[in-house]
N, C-alpha and C. Protein backbone atom coordinates (compact mmCIF):
# COMPACT_ATOMS: atom_id res chain seq x y z
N UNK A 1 25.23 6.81 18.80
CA UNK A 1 26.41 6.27 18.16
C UNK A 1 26.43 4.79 18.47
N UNK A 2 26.59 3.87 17.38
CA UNK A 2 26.67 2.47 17.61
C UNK A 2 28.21 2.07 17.28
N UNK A 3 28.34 1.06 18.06
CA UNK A 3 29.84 0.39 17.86
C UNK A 3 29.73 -0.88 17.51
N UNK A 4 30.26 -1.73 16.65
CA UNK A 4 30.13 -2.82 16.08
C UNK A 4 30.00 -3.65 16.90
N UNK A 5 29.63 -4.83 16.92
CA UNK A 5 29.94 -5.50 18.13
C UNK A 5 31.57 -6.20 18.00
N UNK A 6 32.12 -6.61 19.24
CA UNK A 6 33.67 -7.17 19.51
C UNK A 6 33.35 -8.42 20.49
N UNK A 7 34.58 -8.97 19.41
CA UNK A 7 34.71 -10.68 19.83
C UNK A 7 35.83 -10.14 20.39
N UNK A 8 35.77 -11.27 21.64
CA UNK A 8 37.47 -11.32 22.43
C UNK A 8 37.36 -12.56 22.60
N UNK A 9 38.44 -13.24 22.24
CA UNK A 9 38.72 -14.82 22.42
C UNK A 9 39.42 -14.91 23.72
N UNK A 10 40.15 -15.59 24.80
CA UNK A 10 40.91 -15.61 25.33
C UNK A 10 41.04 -17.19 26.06
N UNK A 11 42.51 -17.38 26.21
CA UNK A 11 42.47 -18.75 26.68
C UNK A 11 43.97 -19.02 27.15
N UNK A 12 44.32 -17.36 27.43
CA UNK A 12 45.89 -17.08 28.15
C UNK A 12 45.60 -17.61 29.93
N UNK A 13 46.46 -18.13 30.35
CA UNK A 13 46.60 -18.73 32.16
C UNK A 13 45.74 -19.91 32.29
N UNK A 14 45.92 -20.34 33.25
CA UNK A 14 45.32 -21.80 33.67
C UNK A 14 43.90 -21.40 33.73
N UNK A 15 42.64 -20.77 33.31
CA UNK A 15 41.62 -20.89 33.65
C UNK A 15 41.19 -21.13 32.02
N UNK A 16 39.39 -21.80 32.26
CA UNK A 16 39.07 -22.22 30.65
C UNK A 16 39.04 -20.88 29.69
N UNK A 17 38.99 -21.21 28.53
CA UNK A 17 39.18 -20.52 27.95
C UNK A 17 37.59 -19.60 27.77
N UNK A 18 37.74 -17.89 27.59
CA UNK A 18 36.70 -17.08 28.06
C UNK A 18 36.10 -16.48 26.60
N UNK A 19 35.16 -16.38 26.15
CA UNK A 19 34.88 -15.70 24.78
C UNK A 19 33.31 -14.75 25.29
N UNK A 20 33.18 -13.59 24.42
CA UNK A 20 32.22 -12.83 24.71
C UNK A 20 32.20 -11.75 23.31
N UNK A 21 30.83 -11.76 23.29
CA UNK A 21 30.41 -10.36 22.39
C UNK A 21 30.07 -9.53 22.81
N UNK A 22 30.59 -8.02 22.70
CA UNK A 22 29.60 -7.05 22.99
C UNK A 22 29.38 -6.48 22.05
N UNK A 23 28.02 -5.43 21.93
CA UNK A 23 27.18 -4.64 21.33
C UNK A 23 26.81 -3.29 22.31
N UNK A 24 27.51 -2.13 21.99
CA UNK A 24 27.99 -1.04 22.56
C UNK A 24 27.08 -0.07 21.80
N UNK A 25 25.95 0.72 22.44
CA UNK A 25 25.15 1.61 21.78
C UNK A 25 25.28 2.84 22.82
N UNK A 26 25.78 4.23 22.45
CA UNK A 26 26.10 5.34 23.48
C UNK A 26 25.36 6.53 23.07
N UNK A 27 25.01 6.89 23.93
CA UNK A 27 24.06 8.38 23.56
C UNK A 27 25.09 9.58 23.88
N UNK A 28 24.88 10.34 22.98
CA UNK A 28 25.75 11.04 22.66
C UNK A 28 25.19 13.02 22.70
N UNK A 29 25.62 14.01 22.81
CA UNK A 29 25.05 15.35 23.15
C UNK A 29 25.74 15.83 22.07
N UNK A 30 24.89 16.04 20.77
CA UNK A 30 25.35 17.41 20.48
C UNK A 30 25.35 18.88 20.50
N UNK A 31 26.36 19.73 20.56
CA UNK A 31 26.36 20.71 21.17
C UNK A 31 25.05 21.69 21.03
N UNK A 32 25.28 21.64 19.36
CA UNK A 32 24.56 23.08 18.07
C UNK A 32 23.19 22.32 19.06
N UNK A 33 22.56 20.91 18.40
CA UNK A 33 21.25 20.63 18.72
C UNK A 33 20.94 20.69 20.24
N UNK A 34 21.55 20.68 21.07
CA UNK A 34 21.60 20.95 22.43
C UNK A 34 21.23 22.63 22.67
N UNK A 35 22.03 23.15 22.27
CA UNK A 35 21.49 24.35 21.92
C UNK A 35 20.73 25.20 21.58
N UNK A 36 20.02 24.67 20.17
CA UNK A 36 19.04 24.54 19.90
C UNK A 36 17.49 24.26 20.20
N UNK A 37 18.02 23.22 21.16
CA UNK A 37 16.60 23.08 21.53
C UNK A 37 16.27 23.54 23.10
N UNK A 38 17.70 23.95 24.08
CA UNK A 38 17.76 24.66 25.29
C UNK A 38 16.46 25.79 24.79
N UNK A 39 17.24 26.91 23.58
CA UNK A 39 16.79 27.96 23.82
C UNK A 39 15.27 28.01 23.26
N UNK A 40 14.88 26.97 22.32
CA UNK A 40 13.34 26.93 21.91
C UNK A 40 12.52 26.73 23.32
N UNK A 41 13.03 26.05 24.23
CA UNK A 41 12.71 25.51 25.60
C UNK A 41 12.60 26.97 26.31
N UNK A 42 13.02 27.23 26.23
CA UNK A 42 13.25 29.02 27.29
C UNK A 42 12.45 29.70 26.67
N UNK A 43 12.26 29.65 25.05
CA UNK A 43 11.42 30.49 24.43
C UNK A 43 9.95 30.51 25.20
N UNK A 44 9.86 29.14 24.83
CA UNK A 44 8.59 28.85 25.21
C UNK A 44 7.87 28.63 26.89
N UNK A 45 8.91 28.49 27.55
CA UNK A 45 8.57 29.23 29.09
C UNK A 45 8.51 30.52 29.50
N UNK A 46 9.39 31.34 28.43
CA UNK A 46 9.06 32.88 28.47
C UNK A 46 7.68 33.06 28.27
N UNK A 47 6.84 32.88 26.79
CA UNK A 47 6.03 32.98 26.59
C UNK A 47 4.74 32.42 27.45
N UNK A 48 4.95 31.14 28.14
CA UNK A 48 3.93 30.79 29.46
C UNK A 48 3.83 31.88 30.22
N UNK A 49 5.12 31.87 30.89
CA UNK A 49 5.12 33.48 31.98
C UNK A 49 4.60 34.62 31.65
N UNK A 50 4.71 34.72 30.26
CA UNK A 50 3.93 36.32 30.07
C UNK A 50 2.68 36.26 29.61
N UNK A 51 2.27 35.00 29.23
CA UNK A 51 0.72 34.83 28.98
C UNK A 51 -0.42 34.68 30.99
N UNK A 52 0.53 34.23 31.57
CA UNK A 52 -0.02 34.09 32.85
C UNK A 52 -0.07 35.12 33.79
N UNK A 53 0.66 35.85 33.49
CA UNK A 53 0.34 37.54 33.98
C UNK A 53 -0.69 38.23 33.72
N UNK A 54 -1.09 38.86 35.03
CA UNK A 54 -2.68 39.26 34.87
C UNK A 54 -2.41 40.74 34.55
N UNK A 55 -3.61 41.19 33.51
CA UNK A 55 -3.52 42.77 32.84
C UNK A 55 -4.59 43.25 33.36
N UNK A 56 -4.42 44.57 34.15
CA UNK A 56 -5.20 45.33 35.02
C UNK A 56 -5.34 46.32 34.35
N UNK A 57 -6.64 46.81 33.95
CA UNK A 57 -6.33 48.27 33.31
C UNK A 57 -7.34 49.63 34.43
N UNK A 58 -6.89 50.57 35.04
CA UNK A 58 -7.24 50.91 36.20
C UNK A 58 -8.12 52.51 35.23
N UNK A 59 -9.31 52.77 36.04
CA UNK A 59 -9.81 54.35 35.21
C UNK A 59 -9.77 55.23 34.77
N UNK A 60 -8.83 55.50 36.26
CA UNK A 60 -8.15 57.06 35.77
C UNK A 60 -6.54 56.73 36.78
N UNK A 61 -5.37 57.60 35.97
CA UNK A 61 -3.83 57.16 36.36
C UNK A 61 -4.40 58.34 37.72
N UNK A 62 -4.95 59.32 37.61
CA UNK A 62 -4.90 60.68 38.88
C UNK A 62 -5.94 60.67 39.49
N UNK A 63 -6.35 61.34 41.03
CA UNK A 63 -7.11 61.00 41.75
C UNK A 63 -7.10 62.51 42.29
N UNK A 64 -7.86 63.32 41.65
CA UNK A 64 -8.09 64.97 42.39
C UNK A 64 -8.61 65.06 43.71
N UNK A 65 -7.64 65.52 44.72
CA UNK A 65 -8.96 65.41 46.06
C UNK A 65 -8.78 67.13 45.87
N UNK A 66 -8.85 68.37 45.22
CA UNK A 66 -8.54 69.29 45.65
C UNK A 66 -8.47 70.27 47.10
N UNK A 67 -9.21 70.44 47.58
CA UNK A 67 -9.08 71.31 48.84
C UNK A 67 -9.45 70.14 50.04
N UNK A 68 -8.47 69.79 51.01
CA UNK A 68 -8.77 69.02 51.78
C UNK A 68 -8.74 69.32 53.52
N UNK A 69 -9.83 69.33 54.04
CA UNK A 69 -9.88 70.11 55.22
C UNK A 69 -9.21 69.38 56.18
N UNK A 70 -8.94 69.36 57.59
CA UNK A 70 -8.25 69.12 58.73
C UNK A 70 -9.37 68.08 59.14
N UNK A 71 -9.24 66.72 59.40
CA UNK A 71 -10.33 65.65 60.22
C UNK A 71 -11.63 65.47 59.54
N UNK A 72 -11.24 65.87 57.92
CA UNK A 72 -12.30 66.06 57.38
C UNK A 72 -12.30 64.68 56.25
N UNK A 73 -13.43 63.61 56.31
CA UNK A 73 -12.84 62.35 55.56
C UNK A 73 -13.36 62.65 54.27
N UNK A 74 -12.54 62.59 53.26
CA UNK A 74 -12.70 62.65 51.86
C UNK A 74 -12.51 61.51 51.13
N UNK A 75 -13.36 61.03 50.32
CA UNK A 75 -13.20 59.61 49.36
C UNK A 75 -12.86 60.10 47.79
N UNK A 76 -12.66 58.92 47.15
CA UNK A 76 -12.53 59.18 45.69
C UNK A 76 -12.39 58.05 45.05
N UNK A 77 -13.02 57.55 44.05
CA UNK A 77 -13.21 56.41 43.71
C UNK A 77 -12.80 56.01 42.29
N UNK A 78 -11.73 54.48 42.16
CA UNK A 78 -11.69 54.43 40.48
C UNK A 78 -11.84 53.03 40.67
N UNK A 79 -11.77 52.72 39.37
CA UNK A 79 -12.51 51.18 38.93
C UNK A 79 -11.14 50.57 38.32
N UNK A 80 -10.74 49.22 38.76
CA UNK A 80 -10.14 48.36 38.39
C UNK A 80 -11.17 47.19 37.69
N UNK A 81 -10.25 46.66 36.49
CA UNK A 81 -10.94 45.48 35.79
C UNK A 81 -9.97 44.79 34.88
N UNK A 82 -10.25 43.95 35.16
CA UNK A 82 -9.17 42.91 34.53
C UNK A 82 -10.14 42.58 33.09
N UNK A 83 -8.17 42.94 32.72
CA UNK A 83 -8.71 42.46 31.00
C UNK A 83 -8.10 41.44 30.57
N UNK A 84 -7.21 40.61 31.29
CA UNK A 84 -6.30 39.83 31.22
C UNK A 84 -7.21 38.19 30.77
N UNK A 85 -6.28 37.27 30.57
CA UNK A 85 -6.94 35.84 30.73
C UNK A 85 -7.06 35.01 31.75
N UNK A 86 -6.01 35.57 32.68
CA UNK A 86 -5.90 34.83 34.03
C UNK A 86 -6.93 35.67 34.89
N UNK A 87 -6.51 34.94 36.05
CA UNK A 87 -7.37 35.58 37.68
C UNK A 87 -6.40 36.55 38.14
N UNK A 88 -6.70 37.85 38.04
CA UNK A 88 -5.92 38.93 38.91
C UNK A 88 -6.57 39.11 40.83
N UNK A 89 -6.10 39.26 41.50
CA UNK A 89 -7.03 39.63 43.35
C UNK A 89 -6.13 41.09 43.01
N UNK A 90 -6.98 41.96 43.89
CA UNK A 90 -6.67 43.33 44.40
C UNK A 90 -6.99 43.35 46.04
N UNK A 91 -6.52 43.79 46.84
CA UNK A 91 -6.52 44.45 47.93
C UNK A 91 -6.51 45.68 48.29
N UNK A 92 -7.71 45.53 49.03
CA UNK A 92 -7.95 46.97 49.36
C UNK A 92 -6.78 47.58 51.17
N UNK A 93 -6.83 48.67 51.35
CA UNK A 93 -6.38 48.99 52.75
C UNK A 93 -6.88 50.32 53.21
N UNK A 94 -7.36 50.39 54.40
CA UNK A 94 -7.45 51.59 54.78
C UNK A 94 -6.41 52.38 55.67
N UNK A 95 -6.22 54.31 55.47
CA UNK A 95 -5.40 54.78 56.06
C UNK A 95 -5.44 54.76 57.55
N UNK A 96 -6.51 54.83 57.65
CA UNK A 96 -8.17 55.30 59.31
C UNK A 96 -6.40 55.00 60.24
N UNK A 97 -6.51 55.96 61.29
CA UNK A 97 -5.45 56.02 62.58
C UNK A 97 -4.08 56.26 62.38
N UNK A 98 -3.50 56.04 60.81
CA UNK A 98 -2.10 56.33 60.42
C UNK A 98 -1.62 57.95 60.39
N UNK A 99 -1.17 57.88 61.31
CA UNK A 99 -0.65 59.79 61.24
C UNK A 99 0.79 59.99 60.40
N UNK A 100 1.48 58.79 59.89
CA UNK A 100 2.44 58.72 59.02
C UNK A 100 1.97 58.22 57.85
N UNK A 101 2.59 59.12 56.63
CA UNK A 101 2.23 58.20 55.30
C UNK A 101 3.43 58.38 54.84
């Protein structure tokens, strides 16, 4: 928003007489376009965040150990692989000494 510029003359009280122009230029918020462009802004950080999430697709959802003996160590194995665009890490852990699960 621009404001014209303003003359002020003045030459009221014993001091010399004072003159000045200003030129008044104000930035201004509108609401709608404020709005507008908040939520294109959010759009598009949504969409960063969900492109940067890593997609794991794992072998099998179940893991059969059927009959499992007493002190007896049984394995079973599935394959993780990233299908994603980013870098996914996995960690592994072992149970070995945990008598609570």
């Amino acid at each position: 928003m621009s404001i014209p510029s303003i003359y002020i003359d003045s030459d009221q009280g014993d001091h010399k007489p004072v003159s000045a122009y200003f030129d008044v230029c104000l930035e201004a918020i509108v609401p709608e376009s404020f709005q507008a462009i908040h939520a294109g802004v959010l759009r598009e950080l949504d969409r960063l965040e969900n492109d940067a999430r890593p997609v794991v697709s794992v072998s099998s959802e179940q893991l059969q150990f059927d009959t499992i003996s007493f002190l007896e160590p049984t394995t079973r194995s599935l394959t993780l692989q990233n299908i994603g665009p980013v870098l996914s890490l996995c960690q592994s852990s072992s149970l070995k000494g945990n008598r609570v699960f």
